[in-house]
N, C-alpha and C. Protein backbone atom coordinates (compact mmCIF):
# COMPACT_ATOMS: atom_id res chain seq x y z
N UNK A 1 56.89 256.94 58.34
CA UNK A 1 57.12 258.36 58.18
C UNK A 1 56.52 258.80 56.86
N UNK A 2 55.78 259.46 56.82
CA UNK A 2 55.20 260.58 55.60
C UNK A 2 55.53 261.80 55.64
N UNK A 3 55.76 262.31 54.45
CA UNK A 3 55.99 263.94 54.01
C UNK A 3 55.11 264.28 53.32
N UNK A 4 54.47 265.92 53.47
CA UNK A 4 53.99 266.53 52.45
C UNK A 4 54.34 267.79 52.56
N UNK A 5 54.51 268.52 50.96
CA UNK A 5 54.59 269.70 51.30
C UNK A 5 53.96 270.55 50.17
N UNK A 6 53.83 271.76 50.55
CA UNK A 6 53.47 273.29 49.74
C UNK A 6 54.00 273.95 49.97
N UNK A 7 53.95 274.66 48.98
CA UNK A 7 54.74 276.26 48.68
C UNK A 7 53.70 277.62 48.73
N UNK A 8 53.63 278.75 49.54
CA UNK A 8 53.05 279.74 49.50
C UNK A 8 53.57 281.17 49.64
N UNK A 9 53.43 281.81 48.79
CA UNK A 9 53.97 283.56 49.11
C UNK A 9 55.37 283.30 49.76
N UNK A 10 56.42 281.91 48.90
CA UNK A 10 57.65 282.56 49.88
C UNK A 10 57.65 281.34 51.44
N UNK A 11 56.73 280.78 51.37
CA UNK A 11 56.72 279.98 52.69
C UNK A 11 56.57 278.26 51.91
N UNK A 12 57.63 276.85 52.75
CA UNK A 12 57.36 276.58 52.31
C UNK A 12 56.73 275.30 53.87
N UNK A 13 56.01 274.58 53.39
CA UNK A 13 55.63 274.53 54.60
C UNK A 13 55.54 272.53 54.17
N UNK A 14 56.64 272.02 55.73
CA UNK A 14 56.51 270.94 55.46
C UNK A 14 55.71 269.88 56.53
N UNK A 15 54.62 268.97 56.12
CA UNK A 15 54.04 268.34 57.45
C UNK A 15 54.28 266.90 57.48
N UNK A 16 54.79 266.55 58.72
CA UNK A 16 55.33 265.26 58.96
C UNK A 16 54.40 264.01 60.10
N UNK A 17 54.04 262.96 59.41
CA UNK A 17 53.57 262.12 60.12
C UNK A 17 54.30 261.06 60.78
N UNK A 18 54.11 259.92 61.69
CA UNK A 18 54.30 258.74 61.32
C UNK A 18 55.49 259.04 62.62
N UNK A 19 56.97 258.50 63.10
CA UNK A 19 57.79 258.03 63.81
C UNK A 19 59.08 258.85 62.89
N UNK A 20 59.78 259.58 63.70
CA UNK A 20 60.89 260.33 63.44
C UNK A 20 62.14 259.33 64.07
N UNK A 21 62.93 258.45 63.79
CA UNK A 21 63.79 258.10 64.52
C UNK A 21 64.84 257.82 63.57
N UNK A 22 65.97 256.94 64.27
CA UNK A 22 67.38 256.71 63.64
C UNK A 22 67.55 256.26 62.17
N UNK A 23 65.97 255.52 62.05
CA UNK A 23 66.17 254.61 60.55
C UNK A 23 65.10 255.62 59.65
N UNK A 24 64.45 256.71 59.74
CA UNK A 24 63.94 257.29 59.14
C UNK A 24 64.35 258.58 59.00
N UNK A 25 65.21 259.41 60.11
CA UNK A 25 65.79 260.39 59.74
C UNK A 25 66.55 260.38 58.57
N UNK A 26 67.33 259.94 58.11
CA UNK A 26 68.29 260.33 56.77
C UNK A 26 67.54 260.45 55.60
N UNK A 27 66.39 259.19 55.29
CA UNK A 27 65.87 259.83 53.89
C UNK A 27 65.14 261.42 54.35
N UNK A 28 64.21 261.30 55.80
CA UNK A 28 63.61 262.67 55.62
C UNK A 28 64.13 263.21 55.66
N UNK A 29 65.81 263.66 55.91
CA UNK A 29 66.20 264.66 55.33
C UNK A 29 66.80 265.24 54.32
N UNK A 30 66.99 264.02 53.95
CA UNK A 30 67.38 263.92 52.33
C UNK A 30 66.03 264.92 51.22
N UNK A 31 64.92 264.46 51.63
CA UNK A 31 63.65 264.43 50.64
C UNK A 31 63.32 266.03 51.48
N UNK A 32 64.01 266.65 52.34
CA UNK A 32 63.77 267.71 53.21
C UNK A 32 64.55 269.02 52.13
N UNK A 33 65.71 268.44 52.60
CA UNK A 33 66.92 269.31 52.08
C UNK A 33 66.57 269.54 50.51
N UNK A 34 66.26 268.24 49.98
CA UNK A 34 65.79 268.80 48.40
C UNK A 34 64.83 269.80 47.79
N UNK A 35 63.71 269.50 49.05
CA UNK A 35 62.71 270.74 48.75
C UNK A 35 62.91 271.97 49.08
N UNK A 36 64.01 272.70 50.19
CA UNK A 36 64.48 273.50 50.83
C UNK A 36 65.48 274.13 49.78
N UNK A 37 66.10 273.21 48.92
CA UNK A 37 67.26 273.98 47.91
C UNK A 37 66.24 274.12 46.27
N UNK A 38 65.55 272.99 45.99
CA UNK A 38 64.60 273.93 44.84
C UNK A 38 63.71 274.70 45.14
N UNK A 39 63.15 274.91 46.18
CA UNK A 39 62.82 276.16 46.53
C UNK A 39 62.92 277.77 47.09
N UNK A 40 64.40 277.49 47.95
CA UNK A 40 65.11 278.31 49.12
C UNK A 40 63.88 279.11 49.38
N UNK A 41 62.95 278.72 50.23
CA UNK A 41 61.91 279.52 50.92
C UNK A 41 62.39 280.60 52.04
N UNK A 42 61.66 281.41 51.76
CA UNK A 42 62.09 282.55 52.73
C UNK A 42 62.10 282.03 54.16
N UNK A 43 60.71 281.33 54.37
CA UNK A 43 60.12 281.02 55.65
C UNK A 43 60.18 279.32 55.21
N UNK A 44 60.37 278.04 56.55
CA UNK A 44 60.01 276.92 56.06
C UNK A 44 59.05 276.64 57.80
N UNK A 45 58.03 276.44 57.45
CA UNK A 45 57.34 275.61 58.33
C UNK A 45 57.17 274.02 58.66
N UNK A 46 57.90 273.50 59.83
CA UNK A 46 58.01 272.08 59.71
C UNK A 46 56.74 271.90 60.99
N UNK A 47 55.61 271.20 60.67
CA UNK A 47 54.29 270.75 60.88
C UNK A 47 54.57 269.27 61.64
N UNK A 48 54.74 269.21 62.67
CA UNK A 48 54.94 268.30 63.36
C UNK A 48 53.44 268.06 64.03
N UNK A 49 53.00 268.23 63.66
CA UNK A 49 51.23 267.80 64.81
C UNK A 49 50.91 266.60 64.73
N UNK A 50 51.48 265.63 63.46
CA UNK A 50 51.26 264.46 63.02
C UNK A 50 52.56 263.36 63.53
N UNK A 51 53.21 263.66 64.30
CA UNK A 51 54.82 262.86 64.75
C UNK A 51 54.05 261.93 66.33
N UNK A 52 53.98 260.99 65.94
CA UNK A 52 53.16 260.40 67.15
C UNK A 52 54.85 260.03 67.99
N UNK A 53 55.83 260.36 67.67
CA UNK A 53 57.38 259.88 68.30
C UNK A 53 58.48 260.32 67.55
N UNK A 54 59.59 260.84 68.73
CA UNK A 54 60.59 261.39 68.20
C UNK A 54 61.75 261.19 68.85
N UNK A 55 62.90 260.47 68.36
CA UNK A 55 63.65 260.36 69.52
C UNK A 55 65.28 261.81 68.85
N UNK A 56 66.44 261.51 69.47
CA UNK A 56 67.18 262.51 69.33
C UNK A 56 67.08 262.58 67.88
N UNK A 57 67.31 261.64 66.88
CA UNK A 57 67.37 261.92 65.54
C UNK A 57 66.17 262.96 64.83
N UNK A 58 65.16 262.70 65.37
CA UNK A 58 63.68 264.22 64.97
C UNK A 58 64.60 265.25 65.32
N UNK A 59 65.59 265.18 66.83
CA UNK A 59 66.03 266.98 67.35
C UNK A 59 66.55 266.92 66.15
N UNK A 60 67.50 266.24 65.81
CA UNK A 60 68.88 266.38 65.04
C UNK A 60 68.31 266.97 63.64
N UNK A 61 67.69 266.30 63.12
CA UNK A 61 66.30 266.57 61.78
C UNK A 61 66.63 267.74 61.97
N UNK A 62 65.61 268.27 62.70
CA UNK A 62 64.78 269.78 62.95
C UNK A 62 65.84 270.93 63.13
N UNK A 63 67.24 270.46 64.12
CA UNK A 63 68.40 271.67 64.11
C UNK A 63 68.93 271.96 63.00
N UNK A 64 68.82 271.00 62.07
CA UNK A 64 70.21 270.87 60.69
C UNK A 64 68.98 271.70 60.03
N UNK A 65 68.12 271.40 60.29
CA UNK A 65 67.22 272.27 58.68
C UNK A 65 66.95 273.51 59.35
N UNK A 66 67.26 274.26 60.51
CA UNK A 66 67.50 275.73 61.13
C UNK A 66 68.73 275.82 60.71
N UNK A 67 69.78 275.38 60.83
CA UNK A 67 70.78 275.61 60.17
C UNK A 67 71.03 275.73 58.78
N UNK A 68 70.55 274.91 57.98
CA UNK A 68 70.20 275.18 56.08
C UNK A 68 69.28 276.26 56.24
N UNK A 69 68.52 276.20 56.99
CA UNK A 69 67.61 277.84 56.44
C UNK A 69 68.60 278.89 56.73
N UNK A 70 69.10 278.96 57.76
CA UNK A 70 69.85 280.27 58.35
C UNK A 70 71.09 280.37 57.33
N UNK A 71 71.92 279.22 57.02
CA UNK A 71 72.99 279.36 56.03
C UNK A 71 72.42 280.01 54.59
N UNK A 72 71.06 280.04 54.22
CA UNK A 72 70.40 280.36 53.01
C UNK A 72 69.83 281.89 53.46
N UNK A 73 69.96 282.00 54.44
CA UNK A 73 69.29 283.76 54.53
C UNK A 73 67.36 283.32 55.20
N UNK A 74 67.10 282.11 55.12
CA UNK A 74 65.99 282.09 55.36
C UNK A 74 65.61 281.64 57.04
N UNK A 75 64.03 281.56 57.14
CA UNK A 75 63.86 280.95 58.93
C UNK A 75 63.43 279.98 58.86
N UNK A 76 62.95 279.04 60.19
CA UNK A 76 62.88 278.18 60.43
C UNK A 76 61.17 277.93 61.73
N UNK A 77 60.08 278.42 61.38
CA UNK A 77 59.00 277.90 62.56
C UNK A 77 58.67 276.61 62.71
């Protein structure tokens, strides 16, 4: 699993490579959630084009950080 991210006008936009599953979900959302609270982006873009596999733990990922955006006033594409 790899992360990268940027910040633009308010958007912050994160792109994910590599296998989303049970033993890699918690740090990415650990290293997720951190960039999401020093930044509170208006907009967060999560860039999945690079996830060659995802099992329920990617859903689980992807709902909780719609939920931290929405609890922060912000969205989630």
């Amino acid at each position: 699993m790899h992360l990268t991210s940027f910040l633009q006008d308010g958007q912050l936009t994160i792109a994910l490579s590599g296998e989303i599953d049970h033993h890699s979900a918690l740090p990415l959302r650990q290293s997720a959630d951190e960039l999401i609270y020093r930044y509170r982006p208006l907009t967060l873009v999560l860039d999945l084009s690079g996830i060659e596999f995802m099992d329920s733990s990617g859903l689980g990922f992807i709902m909780g950080r719609y939920a931290l955006q929405k609890k922060l006033g912000g969205s989630l594409v």
